[in-house]
C-alpha atoms as a PDB file:
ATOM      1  CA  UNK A   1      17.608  57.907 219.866  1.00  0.00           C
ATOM      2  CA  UNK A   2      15.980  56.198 217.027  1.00  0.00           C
ATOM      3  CA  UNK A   3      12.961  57.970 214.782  1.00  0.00           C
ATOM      4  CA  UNK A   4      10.199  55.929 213.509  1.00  0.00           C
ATOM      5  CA  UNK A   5       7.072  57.190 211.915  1.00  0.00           C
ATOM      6  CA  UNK A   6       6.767  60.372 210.046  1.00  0.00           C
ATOM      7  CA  UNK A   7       9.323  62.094 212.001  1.00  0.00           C
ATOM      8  CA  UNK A   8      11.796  59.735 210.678  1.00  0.00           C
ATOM      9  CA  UNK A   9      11.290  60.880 206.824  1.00  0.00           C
ATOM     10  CA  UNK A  10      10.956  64.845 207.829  1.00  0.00           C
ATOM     11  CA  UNK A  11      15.005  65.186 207.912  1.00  0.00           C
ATOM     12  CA  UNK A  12      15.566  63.504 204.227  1.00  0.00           C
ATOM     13  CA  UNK A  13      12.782  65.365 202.992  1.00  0.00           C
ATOM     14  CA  UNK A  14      14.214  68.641 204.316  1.00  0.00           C
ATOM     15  CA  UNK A  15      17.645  68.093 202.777  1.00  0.00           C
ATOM     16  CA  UNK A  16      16.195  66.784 199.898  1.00  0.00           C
ATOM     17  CA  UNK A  17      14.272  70.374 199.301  1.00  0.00           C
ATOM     18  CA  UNK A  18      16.998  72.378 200.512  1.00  0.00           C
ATOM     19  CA  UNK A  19      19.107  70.811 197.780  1.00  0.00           C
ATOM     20  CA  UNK A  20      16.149  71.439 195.258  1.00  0.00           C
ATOM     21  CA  UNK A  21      16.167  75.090 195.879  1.00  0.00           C
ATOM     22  CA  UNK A  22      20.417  75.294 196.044  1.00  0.00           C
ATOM     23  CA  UNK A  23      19.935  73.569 192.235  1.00  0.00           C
ATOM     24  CA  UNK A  24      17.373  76.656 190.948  1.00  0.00           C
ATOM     25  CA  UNK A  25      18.877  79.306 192.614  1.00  0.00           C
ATOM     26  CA  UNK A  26      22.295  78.381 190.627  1.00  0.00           C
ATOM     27  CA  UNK A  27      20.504  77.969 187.768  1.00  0.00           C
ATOM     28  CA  UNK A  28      18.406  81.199 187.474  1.00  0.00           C
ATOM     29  CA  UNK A  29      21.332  84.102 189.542  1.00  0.00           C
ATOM     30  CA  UNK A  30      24.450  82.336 187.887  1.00  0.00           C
ATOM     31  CA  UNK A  31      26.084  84.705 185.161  1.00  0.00           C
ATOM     32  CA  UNK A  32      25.659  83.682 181.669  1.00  0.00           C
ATOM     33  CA  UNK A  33      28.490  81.669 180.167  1.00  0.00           C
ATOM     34  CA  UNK A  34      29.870  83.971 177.624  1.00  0.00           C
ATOM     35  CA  UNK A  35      29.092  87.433 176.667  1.00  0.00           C
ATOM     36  CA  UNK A  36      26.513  88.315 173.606  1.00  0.00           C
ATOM     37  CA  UNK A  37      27.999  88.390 170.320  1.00  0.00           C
ATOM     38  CA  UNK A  38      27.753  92.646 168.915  1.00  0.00           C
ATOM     39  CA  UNK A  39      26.884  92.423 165.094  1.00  0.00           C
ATOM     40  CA  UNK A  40      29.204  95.039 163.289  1.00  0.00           C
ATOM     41  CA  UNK A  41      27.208  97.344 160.452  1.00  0.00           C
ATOM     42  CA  UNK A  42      30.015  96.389 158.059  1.00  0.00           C
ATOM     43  CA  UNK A  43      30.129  92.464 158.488  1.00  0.00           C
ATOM     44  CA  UNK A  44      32.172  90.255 160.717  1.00  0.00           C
ATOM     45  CA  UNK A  45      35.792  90.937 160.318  1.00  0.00           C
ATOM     46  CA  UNK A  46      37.778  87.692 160.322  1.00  0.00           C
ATOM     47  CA  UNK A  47      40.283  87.112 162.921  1.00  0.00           C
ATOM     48  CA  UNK A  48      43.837  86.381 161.269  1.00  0.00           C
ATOM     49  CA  UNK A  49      45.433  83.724 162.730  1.00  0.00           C
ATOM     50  CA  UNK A  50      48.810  82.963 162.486  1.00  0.00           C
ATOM     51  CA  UNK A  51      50.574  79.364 162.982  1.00  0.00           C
ATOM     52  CA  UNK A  52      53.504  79.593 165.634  1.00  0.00           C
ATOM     53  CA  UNK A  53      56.937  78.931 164.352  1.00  0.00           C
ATOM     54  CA  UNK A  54      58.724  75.937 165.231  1.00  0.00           C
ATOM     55  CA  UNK A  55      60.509  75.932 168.679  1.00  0.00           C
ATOM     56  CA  UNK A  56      64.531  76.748 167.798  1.00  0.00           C
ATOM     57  CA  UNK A  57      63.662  78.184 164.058  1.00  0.00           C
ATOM     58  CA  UNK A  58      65.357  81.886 163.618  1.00  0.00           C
ATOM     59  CA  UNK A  59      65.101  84.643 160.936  1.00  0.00           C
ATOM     60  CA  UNK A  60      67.152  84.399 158.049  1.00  0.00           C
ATOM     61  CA  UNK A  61      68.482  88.138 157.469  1.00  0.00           C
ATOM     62  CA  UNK A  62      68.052  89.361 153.851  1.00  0.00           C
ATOM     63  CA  UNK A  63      71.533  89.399 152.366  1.00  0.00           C
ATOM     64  CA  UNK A  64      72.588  92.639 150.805  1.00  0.00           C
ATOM     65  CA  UNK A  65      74.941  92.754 147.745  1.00  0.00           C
ATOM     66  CA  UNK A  66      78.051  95.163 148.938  1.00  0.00           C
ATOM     67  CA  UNK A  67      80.456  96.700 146.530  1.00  0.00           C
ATOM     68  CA  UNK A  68      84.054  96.702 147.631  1.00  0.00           C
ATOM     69  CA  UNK A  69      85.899  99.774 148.647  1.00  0.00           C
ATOM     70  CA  UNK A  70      86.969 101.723 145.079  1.00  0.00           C
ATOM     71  CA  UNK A  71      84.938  99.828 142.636  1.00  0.00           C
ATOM     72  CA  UNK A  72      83.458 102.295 140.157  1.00  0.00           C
ATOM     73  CA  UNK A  73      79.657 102.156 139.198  1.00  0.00           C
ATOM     74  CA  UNK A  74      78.466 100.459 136.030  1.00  0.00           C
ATOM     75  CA  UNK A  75      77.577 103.556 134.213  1.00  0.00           C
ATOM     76  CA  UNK A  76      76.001 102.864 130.634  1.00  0.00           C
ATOM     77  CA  UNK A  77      77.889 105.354 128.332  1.00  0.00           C
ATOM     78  CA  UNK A  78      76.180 105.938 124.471  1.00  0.00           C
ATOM     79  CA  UNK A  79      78.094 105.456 121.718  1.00  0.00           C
ATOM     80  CA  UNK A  80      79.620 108.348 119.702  1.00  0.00           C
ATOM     81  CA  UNK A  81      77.157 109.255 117.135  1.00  0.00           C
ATOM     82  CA  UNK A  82      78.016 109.155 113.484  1.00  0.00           C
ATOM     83  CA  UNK A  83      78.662 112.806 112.025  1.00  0.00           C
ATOM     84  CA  UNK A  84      75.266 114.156 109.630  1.00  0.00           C
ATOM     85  CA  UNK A  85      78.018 116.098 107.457  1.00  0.00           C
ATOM     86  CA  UNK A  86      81.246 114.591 104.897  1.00  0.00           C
ATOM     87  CA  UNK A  87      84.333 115.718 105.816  1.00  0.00           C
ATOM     88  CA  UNK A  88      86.016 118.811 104.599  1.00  0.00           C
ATOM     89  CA  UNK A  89      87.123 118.950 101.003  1.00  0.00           C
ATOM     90  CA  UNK A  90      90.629 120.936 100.215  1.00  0.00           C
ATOM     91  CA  UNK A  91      91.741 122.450  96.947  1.00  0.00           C
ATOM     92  CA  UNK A  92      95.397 123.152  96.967  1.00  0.00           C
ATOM     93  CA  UNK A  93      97.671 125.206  94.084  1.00  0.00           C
ATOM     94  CA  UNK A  94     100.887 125.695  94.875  1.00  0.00           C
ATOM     95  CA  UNK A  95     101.577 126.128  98.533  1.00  0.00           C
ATOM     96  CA  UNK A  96      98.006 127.249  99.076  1.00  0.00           C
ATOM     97  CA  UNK A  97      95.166 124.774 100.445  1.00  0.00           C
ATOM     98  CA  UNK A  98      92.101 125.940 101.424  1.00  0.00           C
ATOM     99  CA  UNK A  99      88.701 124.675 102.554  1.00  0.00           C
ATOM    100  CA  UNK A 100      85.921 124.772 100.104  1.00  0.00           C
ATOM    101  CA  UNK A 101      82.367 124.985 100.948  1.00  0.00           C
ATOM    102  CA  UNK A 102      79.802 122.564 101.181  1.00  0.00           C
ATOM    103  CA  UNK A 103      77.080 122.510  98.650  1.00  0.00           C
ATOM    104  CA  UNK A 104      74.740 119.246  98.136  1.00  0.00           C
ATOM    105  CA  UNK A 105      75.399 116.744  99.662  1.00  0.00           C
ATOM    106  CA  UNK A 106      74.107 113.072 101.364  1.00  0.00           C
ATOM    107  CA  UNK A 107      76.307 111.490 103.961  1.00  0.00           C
ATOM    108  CA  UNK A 108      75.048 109.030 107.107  1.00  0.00           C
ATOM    109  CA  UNK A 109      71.277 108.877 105.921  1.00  0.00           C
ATOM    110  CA  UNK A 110      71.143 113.153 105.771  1.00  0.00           C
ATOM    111  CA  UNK A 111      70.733 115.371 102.407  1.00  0.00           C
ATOM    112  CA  UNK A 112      71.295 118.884 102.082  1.00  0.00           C
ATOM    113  CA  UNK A 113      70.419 120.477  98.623  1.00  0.00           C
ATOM    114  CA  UNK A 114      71.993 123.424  97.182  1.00  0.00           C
ATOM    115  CA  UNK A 115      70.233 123.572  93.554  1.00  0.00           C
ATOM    116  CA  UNK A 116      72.465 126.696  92.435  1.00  0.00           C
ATOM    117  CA  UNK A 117      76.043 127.794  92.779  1.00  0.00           C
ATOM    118  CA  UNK A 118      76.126 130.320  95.169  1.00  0.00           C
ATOM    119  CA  UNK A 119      78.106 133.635  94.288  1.00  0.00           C
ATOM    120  CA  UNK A 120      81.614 134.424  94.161  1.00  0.00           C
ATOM    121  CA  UNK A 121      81.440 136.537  96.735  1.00  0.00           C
ATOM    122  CA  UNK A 122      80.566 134.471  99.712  1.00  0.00           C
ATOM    123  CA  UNK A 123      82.722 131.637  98.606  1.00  0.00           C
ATOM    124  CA  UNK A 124      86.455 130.876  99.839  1.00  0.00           C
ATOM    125  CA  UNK A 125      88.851 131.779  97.080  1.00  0.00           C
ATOM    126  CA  UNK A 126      92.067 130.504  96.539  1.00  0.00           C
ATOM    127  CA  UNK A 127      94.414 132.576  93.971  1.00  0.00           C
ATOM    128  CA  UNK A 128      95.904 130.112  91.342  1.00  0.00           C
ATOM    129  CA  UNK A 129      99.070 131.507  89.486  1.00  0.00           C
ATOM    130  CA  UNK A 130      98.884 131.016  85.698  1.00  0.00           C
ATOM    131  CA  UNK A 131     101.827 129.349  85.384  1.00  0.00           C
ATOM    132  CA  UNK A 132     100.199 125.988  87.585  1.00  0.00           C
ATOM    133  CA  UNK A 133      99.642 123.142  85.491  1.00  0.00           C
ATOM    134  CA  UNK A 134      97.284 121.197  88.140  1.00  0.00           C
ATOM    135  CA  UNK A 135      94.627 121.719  91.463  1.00  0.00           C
ATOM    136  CA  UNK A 136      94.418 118.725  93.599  1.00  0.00           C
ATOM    137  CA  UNK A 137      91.588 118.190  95.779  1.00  0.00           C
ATOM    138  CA  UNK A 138      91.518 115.769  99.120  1.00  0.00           C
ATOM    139  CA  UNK A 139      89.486 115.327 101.766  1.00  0.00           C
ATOM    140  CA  UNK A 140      90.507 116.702 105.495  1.00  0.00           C
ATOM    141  CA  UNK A 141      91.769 113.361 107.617  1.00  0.00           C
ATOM    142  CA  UNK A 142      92.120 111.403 104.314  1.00  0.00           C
ATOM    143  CA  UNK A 143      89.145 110.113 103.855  1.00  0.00           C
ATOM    144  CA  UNK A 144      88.703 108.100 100.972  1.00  0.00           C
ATOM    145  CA  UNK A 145      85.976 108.160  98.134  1.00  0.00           C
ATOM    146  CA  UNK A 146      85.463 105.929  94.743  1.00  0.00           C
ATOM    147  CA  UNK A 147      84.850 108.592  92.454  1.00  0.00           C
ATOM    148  CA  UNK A 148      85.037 112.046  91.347  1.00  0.00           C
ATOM    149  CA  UNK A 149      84.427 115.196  89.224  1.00  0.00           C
ATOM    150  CA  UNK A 150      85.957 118.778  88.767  1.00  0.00           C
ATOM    151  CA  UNK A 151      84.470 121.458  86.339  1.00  0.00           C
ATOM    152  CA  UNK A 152      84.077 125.383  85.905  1.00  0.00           C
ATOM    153  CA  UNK A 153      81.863 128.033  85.586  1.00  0.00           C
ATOM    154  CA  UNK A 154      78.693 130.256  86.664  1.00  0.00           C
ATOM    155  CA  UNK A 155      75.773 127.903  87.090  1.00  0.00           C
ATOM    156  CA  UNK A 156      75.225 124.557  87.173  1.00  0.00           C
ATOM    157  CA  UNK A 157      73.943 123.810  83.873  1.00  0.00           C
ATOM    158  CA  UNK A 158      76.973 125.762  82.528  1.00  0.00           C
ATOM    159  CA  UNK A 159      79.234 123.816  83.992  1.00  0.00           C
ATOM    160  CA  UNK A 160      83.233 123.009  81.969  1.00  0.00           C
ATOM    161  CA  UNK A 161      84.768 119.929  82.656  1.00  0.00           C
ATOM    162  CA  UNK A 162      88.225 120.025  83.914  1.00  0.00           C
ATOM    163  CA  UNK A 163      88.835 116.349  84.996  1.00  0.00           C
ATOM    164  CA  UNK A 164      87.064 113.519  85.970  1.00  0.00           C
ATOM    165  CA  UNK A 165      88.474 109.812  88.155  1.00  0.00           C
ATOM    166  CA  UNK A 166      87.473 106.751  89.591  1.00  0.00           C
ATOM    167  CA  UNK A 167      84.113 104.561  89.008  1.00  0.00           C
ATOM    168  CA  UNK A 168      80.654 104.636  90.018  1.00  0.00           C
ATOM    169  CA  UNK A 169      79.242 101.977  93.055  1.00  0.00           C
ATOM    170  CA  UNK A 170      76.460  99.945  93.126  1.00  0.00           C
ATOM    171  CA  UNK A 171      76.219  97.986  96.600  1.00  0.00           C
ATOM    172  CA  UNK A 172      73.327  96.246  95.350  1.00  0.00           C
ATOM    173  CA  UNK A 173      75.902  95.007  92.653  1.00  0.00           C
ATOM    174  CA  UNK A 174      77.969  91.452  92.961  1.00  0.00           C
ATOM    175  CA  UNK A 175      80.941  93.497  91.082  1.00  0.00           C
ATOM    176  CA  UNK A 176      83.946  93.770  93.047  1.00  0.00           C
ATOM    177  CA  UNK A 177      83.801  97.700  94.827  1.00  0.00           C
ATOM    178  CA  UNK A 178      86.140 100.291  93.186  1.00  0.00           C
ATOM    179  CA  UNK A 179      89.436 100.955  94.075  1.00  0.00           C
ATOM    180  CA  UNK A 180      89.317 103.371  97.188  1.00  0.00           C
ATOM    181  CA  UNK A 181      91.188 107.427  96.076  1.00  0.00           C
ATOM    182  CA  UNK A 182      92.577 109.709  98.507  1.00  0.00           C
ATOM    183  CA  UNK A 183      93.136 112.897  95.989  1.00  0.00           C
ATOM    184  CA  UNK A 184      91.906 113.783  92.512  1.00  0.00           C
ATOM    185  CA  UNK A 185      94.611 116.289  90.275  1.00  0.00           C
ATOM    186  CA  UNK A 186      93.012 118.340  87.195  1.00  0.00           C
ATOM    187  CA  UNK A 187      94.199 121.502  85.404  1.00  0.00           C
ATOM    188  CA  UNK A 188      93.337 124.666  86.619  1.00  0.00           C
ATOM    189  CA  UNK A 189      90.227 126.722  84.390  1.00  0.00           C
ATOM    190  CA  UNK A 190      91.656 129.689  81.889  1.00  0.00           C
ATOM    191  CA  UNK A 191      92.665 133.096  83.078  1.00  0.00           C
ATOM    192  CA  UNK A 192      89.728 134.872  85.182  1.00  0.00           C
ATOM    193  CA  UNK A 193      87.440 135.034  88.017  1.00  0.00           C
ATOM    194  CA  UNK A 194      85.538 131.271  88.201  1.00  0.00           C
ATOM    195  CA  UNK A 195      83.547 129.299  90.251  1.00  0.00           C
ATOM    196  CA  UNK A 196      85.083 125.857  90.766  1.00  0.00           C
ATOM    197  CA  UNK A 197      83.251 122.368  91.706  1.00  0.00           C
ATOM    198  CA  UNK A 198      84.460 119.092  92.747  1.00  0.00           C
ATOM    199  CA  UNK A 199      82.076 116.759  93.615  1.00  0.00           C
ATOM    200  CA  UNK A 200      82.732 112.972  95.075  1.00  0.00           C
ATOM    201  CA  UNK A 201      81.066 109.992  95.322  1.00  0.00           C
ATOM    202  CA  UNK A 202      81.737 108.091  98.287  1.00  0.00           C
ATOM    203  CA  UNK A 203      81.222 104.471  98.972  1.00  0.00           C
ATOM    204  CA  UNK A 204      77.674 102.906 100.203  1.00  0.00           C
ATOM    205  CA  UNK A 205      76.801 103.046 104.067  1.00  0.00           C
ATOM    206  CA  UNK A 206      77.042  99.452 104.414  1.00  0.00           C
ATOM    207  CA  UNK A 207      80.474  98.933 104.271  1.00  0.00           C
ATOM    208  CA  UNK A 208      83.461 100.478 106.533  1.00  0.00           C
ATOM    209  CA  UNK A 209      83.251 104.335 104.492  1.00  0.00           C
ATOM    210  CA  UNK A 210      79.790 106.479 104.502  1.00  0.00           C
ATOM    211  CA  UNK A 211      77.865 106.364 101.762  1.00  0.00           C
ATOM    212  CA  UNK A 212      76.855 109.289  99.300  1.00  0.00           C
ATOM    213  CA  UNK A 213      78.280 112.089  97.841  1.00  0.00           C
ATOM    214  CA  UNK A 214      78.870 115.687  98.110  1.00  0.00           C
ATOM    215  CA  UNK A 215      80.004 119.105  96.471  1.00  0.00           C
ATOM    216  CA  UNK A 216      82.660 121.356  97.286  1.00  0.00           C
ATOM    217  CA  UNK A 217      82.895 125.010  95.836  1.00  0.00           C
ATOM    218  CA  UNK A 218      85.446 127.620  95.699  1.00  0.00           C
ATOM    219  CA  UNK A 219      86.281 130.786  94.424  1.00  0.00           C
ATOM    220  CA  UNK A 220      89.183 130.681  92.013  1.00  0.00           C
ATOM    221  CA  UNK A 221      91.073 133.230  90.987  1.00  0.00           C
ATOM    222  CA  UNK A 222      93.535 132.666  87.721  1.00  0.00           C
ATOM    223  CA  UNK A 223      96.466 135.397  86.844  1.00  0.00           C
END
C-alpha cells in the first residue's frame, strides 16, 4: 500500500530524528580521545628515544689484550744511585795497609767539612818501621784521581809537606785533562807520633770519574 499526504513524510522524518539523536548521544557519552596531560613540579622530563639498529647488525665484543702463558710483567726498575761518599783511601808501609778516615771532602754534588784534624786517638794508625823509605796511598777498587798531596803534623795550618803529584783540572778549560794516577808514594814523616794527610783531587763530574776531592787521615806511628 502506497502513502500519500502527510503520512507519507512521517517515516523519513522519524529516521531522520532518530539518527539526529544517535549523532549527539555519541558525541556528548563517548570517552574522550586521550587522557589529560599531568604537569610534573620539576618540568617535563624528555622521553629518550633511541633509533633501532639495522636488521642483521651484531655487537662487536671489546677485544682484550692477553699476555701469553710465562711472560713476565714490565716492571720499571730505578737506576742505581750514584754513591754521596769517595771511595776509601789506603796508606800502606811495608806489609801493612790500612783504611784512613775521611775528613773533607766533595764527591757527586755532596760536601762534608772537617775544618780541624781530629785527634790521634780516634784515628786508624798504622805503625811505620824507621827503616821504610816510602808510604803509598791508593784508593780502594782503583779508582783513579788527577792529583794529589801528602803532609804531616798537628793542625792544619801546621801542616809538613812530604810529597806532592799530578796537576790541577779545570773542566771549564780547552787544555787537554791530566793524566789519570792510581797511587801516590812519599817518604814517611821523622821518628814520632804524627798525624798524616793525603788529600786528592779527582776529576770534574762531567766526565766518566766524579768530580771533587777529599782528605784521608791516619795515625802514624814512626820507630
Amino acid at each position: 500500500m502506497t502513502r500519500t499526504g502527510p503520512a507519507a513524510l512521517a517515516l523519513p522524518a522519524t529516521a531522520l530524528v532518530v539518527t539526529v539523536w544517535l549523532v549527539v548521544a555519541c558525541a556528548v557519552g563517548g570517552p574522550p580521545s586521550s587522557p589529560p596531560s599531568t604537569a610534573s613540579p620539576f618540568g617535563t622530563a624528555a622521553t629518550p628515544t633511541s633509533s633501532p639498529s639495522p636488521v642483521g647488525a651484531s655487537i662487536q665484543p671489546t677485544t682484550t689484550a692477553k699476555i701469553a702463558p710465562g711472560t713476565p710483567a714490565q716492571t720499571h726498575v730505578p737506576a742505581e744511585s750514584a754513591s754521596t761518599a769517595p771511595p776509601d783511601g789506603e796508606l800502606t808501609a811495608g806489609a801493612d795497609a790500612v783504611v784512613g778516615h775521611l775528613g773533607t771532602y766533595c764527591w757527586a754534588g755532596t760536601c762534608s767539612d772537617e775544618f780541624e784534624l781530629p785527634g790521634r786517638a780516634g784515628l786508624p794508625t798504622i805503625a811505620v818501621p824507621e827503616s821504610t823509605t816510602a808510604l803509598r796511598f791508593e784508593l780502594k777498587g782503583g779508582a783513579p784521581f788527577v792529583q794529589w798531596s801528602a803532609g804531616y803534623g798537628a793542625k792544619m795550618a801546621d801542616l809538613i809537606l812530604l810529597g806532592s803529584g799530578g796537576s790541577p783540572y779545570d773542566p771549564d778549560s780547552t787544555a787537554s785533562p791530566p793524566v789519570d794516577l792510581t797511587t801516590a808514594e812519599f817518604g814517611p814523616p821523622p821518628s814520632g807520633d804524627w798525624t798524616v794527610i793525603v788529600s786528592v783531587h779527582f776529576k770534574d763530574a762531567s766526565t766518566l770519574v766524579q768530580g771533587g776531592d777529599a782528605n784521608y787521615v791516619w795515625h802514624v806511628k814512626v820507630d
